[in-house]
C-alpha atoms as a PDB file:
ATOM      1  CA  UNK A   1     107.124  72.993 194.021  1.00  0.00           C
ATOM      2  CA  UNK A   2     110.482  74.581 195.195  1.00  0.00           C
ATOM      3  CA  UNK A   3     112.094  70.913 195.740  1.00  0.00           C
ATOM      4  CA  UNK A   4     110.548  69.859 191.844  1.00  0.00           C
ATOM      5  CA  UNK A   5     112.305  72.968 190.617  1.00  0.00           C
ATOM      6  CA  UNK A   6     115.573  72.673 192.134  1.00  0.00           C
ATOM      7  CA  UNK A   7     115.595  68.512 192.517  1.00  0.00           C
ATOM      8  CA  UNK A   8     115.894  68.199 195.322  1.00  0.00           C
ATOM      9  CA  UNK A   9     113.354  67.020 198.889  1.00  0.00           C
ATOM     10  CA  UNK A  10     110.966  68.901 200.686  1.00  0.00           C
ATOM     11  CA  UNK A  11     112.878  68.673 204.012  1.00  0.00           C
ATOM     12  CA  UNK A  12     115.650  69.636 201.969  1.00  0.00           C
ATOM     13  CA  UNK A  13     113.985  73.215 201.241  1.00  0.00           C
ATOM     14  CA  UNK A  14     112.679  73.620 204.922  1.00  0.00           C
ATOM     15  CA  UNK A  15     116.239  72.676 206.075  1.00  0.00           C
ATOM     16  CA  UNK A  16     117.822  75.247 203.892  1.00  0.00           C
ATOM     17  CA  UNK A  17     114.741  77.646 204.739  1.00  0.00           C
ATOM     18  CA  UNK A  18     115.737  77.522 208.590  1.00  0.00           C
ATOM     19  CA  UNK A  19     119.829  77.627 207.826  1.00  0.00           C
ATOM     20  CA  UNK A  20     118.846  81.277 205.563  1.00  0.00           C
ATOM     21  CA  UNK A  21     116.338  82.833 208.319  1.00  0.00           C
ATOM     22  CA  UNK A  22     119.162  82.131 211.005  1.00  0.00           C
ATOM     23  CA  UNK A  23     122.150  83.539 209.590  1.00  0.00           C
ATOM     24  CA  UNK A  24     119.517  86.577 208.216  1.00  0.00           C
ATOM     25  CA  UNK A  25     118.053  86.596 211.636  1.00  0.00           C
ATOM     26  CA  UNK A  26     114.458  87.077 211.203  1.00  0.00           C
ATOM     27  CA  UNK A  27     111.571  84.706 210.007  1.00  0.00           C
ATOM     28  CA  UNK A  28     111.110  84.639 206.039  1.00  0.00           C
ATOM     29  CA  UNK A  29     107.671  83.109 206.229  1.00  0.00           C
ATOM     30  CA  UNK A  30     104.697  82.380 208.348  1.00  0.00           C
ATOM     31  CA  UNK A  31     104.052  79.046 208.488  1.00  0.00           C
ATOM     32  CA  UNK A  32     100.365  78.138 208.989  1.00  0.00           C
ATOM     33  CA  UNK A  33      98.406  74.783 209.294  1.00  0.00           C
ATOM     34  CA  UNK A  34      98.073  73.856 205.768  1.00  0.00           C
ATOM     35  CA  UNK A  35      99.972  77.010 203.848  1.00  0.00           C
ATOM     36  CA  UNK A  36     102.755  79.103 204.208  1.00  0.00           C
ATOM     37  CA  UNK A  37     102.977  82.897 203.249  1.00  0.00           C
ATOM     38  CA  UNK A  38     106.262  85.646 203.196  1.00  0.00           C
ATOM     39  CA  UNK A  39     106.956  88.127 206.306  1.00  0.00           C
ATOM     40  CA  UNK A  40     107.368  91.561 205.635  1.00  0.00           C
ATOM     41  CA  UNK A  41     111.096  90.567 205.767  1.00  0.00           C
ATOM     42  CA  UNK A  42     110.654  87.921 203.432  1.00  0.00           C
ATOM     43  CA  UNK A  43     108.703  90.136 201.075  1.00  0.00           C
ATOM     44  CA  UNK A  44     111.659  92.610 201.240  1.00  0.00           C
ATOM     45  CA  UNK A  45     114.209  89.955 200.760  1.00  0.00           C
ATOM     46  CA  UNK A  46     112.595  88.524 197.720  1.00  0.00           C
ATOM     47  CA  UNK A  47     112.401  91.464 195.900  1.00  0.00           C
ATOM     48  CA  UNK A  48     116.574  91.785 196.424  1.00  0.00           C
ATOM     49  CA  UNK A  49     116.946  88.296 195.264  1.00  0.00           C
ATOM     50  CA  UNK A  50     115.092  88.754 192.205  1.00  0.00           C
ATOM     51  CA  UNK A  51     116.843  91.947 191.606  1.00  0.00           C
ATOM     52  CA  UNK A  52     120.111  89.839 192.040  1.00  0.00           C
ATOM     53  CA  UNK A  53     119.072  87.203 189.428  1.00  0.00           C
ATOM     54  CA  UNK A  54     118.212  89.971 186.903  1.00  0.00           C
ATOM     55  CA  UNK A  55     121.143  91.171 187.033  1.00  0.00           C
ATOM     56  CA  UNK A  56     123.125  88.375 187.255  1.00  0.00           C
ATOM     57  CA  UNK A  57     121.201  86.807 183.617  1.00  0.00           C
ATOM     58  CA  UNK A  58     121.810  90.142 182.205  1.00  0.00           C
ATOM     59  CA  UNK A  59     125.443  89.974 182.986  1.00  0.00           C
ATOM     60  CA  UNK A  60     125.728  86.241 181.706  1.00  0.00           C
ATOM     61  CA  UNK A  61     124.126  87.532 178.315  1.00  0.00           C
ATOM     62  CA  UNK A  62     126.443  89.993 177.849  1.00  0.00           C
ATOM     63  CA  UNK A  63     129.408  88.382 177.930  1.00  0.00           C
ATOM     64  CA  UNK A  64     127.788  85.629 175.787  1.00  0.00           C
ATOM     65  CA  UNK A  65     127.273  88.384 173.491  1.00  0.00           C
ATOM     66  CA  UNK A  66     130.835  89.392 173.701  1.00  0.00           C
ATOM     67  CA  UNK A  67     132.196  85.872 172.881  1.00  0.00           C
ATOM     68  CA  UNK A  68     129.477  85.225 170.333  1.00  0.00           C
ATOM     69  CA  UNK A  69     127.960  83.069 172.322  1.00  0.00           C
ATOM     70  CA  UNK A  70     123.879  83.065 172.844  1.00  0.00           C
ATOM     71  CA  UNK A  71     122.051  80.478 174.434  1.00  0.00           C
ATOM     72  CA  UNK A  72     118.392  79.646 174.228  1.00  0.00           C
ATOM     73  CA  UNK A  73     116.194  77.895 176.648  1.00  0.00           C
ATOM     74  CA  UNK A  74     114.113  75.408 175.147  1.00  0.00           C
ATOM     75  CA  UNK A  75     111.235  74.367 176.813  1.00  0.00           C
ATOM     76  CA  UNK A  76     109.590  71.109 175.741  1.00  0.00           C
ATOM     77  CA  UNK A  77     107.744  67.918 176.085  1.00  0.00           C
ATOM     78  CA  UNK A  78     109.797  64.599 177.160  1.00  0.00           C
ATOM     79  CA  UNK A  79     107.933  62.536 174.817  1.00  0.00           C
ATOM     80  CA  UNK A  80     109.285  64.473 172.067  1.00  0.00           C
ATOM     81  CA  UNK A  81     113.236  65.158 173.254  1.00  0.00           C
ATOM     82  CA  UNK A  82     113.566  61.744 174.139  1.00  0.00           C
ATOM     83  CA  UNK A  83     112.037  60.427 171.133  1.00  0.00           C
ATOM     84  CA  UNK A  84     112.651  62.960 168.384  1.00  0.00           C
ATOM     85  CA  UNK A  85     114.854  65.811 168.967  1.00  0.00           C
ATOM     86  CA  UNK A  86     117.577  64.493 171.086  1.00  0.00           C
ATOM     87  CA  UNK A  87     119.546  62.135 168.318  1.00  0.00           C
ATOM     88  CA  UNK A  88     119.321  65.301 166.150  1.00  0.00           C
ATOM     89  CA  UNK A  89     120.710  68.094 168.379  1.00  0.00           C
ATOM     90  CA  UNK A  90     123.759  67.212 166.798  1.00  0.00           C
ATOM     91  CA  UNK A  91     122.999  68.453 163.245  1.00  0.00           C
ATOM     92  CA  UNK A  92     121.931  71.438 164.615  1.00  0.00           C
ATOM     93  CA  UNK A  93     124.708  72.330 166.858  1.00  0.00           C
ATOM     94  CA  UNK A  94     126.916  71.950 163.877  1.00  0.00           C
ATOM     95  CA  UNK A  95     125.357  73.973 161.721  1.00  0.00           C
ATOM     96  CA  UNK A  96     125.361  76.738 164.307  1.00  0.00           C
ATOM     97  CA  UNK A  97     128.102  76.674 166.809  1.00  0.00           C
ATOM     98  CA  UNK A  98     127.404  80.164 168.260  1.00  0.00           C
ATOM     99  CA  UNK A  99     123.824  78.634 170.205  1.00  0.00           C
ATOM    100  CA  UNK A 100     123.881  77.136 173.027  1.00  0.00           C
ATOM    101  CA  UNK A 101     121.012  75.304 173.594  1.00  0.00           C
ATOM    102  CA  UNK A 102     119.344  74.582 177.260  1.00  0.00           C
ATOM    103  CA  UNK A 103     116.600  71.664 177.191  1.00  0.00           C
ATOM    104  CA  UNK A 104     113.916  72.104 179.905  1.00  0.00           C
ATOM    105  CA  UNK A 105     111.613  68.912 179.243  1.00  0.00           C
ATOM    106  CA  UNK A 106     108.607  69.661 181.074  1.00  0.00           C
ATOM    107  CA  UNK A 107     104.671  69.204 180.880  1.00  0.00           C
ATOM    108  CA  UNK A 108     104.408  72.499 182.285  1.00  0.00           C
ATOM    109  CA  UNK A 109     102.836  75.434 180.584  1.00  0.00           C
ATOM    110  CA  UNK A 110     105.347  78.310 179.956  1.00  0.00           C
ATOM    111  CA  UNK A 111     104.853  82.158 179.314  1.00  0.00           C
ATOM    112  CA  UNK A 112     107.425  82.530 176.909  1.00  0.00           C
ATOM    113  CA  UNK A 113     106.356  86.778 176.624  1.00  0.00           C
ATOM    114  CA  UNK A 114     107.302  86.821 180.758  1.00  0.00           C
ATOM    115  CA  UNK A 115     110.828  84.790 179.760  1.00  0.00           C
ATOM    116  CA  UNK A 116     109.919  81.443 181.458  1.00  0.00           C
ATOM    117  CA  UNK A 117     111.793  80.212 178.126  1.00  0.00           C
ATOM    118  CA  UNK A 118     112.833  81.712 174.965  1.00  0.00           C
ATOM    119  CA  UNK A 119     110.806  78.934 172.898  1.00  0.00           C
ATOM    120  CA  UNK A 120     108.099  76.328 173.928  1.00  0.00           C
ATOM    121  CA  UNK A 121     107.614  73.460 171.634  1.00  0.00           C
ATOM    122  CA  UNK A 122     103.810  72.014 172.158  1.00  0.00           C
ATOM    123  CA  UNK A 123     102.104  69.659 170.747  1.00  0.00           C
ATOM    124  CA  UNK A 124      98.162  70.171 170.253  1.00  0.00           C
ATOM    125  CA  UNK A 125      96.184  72.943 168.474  1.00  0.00           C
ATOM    126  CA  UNK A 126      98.047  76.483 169.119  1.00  0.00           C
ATOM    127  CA  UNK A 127      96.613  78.280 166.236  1.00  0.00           C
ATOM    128  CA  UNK A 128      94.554  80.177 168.181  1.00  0.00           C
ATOM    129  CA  UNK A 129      97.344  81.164 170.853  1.00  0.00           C
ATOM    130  CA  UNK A 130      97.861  84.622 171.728  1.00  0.00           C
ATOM    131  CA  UNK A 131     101.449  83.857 172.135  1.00  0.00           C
ATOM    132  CA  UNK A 132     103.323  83.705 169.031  1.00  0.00           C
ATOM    133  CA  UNK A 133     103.354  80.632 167.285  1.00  0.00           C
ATOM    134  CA  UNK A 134     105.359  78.740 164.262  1.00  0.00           C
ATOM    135  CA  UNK A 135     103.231  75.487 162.882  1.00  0.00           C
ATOM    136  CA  UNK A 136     106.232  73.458 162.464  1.00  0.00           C
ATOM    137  CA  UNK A 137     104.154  69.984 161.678  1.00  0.00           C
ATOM    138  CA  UNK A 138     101.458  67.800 161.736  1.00  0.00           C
ATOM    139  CA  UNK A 139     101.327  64.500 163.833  1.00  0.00           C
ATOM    140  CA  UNK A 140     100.365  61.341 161.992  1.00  0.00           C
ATOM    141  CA  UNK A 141      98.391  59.393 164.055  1.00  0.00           C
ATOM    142  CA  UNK A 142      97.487  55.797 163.830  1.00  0.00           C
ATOM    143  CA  UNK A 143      97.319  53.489 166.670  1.00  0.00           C
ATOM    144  CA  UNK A 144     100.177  51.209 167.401  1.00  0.00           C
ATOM    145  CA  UNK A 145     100.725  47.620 169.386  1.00  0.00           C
ATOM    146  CA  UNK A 146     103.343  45.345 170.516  1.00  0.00           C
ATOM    147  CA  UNK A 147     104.141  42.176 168.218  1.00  0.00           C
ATOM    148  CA  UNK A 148     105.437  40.640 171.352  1.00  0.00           C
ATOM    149  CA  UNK A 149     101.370  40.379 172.392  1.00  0.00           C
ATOM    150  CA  UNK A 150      99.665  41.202 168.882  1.00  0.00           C
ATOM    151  CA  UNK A 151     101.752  39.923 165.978  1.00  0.00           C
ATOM    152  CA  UNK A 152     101.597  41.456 163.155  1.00  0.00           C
ATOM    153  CA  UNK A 153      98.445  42.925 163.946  1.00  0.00           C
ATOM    154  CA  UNK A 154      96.411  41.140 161.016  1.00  0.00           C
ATOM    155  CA  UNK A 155      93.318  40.397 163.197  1.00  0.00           C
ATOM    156  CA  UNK A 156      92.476  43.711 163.748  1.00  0.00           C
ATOM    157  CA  UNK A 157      90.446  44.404 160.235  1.00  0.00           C
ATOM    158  CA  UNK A 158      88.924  47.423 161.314  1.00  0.00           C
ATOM    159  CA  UNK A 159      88.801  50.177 164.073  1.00  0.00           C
ATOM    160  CA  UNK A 160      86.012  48.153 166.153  1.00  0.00           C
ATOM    161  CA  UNK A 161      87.764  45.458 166.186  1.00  0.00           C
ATOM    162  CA  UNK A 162      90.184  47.449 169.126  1.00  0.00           C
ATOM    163  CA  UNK A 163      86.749  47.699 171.584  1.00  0.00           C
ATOM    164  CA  UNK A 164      88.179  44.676 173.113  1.00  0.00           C
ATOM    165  CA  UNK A 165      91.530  45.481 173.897  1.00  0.00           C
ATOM    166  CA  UNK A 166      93.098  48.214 176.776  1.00  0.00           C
ATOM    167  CA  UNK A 167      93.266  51.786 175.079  1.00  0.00           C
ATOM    168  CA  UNK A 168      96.406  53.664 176.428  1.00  0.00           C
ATOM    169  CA  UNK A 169      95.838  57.533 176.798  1.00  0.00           C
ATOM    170  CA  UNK A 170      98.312  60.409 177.694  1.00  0.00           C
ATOM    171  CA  UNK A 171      96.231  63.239 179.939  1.00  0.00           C
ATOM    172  CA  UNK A 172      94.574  65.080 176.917  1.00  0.00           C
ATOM    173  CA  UNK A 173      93.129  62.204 175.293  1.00  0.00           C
ATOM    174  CA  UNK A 174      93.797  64.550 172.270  1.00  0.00           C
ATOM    175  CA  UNK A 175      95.052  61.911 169.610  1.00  0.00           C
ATOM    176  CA  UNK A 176      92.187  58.902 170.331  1.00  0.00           C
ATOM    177  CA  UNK A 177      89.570  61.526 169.972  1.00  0.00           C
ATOM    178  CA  UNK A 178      90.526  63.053 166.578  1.00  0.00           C
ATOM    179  CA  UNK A 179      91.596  59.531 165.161  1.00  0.00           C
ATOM    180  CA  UNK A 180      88.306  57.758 166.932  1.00  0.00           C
ATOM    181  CA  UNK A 181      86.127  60.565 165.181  1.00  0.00           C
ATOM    182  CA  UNK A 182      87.989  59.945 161.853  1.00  0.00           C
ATOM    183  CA  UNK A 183      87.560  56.216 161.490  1.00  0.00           C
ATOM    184  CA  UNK A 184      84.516  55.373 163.328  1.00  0.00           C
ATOM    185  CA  UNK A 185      85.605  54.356 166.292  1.00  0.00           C
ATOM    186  CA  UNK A 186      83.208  54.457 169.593  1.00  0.00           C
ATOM    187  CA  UNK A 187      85.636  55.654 171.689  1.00  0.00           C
ATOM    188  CA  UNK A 188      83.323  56.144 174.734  1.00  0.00           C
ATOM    189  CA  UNK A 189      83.036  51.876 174.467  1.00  0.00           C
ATOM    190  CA  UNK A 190      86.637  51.401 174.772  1.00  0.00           C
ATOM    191  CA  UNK A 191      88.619  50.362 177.613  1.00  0.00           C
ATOM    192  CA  UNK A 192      90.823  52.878 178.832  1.00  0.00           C
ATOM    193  CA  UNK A 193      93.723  53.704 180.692  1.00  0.00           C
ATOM    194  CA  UNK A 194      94.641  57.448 181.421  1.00  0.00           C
ATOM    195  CA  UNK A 195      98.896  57.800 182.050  1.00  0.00           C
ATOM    196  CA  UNK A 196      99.954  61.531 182.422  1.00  0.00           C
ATOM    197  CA  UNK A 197     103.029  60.990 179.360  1.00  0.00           C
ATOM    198  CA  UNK A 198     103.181  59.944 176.415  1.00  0.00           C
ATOM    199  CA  UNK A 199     106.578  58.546 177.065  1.00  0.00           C
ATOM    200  CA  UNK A 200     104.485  56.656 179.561  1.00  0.00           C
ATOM    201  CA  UNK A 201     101.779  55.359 177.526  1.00  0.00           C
ATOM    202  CA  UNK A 202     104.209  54.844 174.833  1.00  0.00           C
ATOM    203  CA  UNK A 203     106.198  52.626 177.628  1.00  0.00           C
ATOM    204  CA  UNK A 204     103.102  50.999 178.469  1.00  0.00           C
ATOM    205  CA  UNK A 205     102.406  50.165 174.548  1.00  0.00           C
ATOM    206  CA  UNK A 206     105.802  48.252 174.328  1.00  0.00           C
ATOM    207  CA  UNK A 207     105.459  46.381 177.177  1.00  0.00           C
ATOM    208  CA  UNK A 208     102.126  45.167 175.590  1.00  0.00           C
ATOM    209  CA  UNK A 209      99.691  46.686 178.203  1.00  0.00           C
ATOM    210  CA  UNK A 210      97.229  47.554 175.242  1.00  0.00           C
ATOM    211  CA  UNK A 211      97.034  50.086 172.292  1.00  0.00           C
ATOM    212  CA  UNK A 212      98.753  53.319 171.918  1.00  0.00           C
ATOM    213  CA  UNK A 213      97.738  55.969 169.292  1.00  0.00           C
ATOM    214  CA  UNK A 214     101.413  56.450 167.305  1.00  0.00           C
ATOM    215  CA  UNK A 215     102.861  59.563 167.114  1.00  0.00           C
ATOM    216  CA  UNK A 216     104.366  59.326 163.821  1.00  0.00           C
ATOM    217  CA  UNK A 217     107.535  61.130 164.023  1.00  0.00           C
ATOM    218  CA  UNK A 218     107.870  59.581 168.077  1.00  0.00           C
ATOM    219  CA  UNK A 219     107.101  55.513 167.202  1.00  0.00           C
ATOM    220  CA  UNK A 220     109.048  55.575 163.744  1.00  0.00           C
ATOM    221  CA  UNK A 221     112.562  54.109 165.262  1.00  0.00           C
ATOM    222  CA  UNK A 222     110.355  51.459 167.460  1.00  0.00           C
ATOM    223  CA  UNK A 223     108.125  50.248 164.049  1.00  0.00           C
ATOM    224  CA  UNK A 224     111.453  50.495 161.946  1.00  0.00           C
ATOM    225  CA  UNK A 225     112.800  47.790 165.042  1.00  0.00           C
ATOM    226  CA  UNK A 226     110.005  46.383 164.950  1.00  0.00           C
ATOM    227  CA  UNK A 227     108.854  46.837 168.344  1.00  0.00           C
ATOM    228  CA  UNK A 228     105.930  48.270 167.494  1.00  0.00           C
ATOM    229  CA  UNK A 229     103.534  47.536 164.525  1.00  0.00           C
ATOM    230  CA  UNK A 230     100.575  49.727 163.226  1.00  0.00           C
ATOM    231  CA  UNK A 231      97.624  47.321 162.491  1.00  0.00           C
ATOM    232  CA  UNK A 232      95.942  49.889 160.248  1.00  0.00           C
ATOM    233  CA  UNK A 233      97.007  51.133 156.905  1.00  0.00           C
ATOM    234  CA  UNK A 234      95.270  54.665 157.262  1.00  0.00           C
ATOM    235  CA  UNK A 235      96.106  57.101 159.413  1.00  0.00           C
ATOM    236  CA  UNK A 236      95.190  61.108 160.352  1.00  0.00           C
ATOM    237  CA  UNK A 237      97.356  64.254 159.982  1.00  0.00           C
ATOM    238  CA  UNK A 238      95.404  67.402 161.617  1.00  0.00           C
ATOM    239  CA  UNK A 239      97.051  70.310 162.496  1.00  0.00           C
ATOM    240  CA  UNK A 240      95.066  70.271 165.589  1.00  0.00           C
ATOM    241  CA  UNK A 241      97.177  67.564 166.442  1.00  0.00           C
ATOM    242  CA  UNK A 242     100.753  69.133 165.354  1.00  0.00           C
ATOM    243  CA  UNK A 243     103.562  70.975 166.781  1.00  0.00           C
ATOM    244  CA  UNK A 244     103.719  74.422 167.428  1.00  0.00           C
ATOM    245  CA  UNK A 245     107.081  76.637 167.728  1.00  0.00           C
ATOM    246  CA  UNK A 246     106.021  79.710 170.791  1.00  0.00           C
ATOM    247  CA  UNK A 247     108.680  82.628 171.453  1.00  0.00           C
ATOM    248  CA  UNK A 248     108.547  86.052 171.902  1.00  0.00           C
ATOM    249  CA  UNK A 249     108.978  88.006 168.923  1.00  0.00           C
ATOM    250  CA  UNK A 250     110.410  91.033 170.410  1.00  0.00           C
ATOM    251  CA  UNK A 251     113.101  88.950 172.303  1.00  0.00           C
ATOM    252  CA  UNK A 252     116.690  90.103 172.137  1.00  0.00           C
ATOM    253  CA  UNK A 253     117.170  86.295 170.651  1.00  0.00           C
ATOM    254  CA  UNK A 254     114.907  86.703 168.200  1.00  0.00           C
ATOM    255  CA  UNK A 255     117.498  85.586 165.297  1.00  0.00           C
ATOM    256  CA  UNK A 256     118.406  82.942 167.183  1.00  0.00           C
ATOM    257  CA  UNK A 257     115.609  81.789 168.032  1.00  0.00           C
ATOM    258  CA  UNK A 258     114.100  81.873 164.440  1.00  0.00           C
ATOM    259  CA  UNK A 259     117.311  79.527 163.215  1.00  0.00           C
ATOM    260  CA  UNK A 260     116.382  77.217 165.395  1.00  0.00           C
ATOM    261  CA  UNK A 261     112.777  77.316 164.787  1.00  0.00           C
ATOM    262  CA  UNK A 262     113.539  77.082 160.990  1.00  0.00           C
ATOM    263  CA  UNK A 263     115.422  74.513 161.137  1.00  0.00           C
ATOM    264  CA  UNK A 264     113.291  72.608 163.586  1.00  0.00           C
ATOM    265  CA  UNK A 265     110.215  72.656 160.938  1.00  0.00           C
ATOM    266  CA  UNK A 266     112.549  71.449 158.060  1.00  0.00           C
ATOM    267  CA  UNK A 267     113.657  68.765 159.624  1.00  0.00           C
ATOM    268  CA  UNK A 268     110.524  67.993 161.046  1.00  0.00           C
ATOM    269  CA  UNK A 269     108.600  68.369 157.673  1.00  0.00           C
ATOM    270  CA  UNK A 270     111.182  65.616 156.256  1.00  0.00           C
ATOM    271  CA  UNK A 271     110.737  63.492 159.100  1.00  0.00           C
ATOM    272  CA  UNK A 272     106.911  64.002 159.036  1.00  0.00           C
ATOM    273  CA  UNK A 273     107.267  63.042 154.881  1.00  0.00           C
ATOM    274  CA  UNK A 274     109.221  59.531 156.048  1.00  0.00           C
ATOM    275  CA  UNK A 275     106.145  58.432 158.462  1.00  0.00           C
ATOM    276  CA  UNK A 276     103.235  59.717 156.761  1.00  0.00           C
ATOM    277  CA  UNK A 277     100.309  56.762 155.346  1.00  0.00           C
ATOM    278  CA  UNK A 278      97.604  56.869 153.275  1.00  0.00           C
ATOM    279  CA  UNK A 279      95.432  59.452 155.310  1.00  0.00           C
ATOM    280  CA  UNK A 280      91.744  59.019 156.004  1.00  0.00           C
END
């Protein structure tokens, strides 16, 4: 976890481990079979280091403050900064040269009210979240295929007509489900491959390993290119499919944080207006 965090090995971490318990002289950890656990020492020593850190980010904030500066951590899917957000930055950074903005893409779950990041953009159903949370748009699904394998995507005349063919799933399975329960579709039929991204399944849908359910706003540049093609006229907005804006809403970057998020669902709800299709 330590080497994920900080990119770099696991021998890496040990080796750095050993160099910090001998110039400290004194174990930092018991090391047992299959776990590991903190000394008194290390228990002690932890507690300074976090200490440090605190006041270390409180002392980078204020002189941010001082120069104007504030800078938000954004933490977010990679499907959706390398696919939607990331050509746009630009517009925003424009508009608002006094934030900074610091893009953690991650499928990790943040606690935004504990500062593991001063927004988390999801994608799912949040409504119910007891964080707070800004509905910034619905997805538009409809599923999506490579011309290179498919065509144009003609023979497919209706949702069973995909039983045959390889369905492509991220992790949730979120987006088949509500689109399969939609049209008609026996889901439970279908071949199916599980990938743990949708930058992964979406990947695997251009390479023409089988059939990807579109994210509107992520597969718009590929269809435009025509890399992919949506065989199916109709699609499905839900907001149980959409994303979701989380922050704290006592955070010292609150009005930062809400110009972003503002101008996150505007451009969002334009791009949302270019993709949407006759909805089921």
């Amino acid at each position: 976890m330590a080497g994920e965090e900080l990119l770099i090995t696991q021998s890496a971490v040990s080796h750095h481990i050993k160099q910090l318990e001998s110039a400290l002289g004194t174990p930092l950890f018991r090391r047992k079979s299959k776990s590991i656990e903190l000394t008194e020492a290390g228990t002690m020593f932890l507690a300074t280091v976090d200490e440090a850190f605190t006041v270390l980010s409180e002392g980078t904030a204020r002189v941010r403050s001082r120069s104007g500066q504030t800078s938000l951590r954004v933490s977010l899917l990679p499907s959706f900064a390398a696919n939607w957000l990331v050509n746009r930055l630009g517009s925003f950074l424009k508009s608002y040269p006094a934030i900074e903005l610091e893009l953690d893409p991650t499928l990790r779950i943040v606690d935004v009210g504990r500062g593991e990041a001063d927004i988390a953009i999801r994608f799912g159903d949040f409504g119910g979240s007891k964080q707070s949370c800004v509905h910034l748009a619905n997805e538009d699904l409809s599923p999506v295929l490579s011309p290179a394998l498919y065509g144009d995507g003609s023979q497919f005349q209706s949702a069973l007509d995909l039983l045959n063919q390889e369905i492509l799933q991220a992790k949730s399975g979120l987006e088949w489900q509500l689109w399969s329960e939609a049209a008609g579709f026996p889901l439970e039929r279908a071949k199916q491959t599980r990938l743990t991204d949708y930058n992964i399944v979406l990947q695997a849908a251009l390479d023409g390993q089988g059939v990807a359910m579109g994210r509107g706003l992520l597969v718009r540049e590929h269809i435009r290119a025509g890399r992919l093609v949506r065989p199916f006229s109709a699609s499905l907005s839900s907001q149980k499919a959409a994303y979701w804006a989380a922050f704290d809403p006592l955070s010292k970057k609150l009005e930062a944080i809400e110009a972003f998020v503002a101008w996150l669902k505007s451009e969002m709800t334009l791009s949302a207006q270019r993709t949407s299709g006759p909805i089921f």
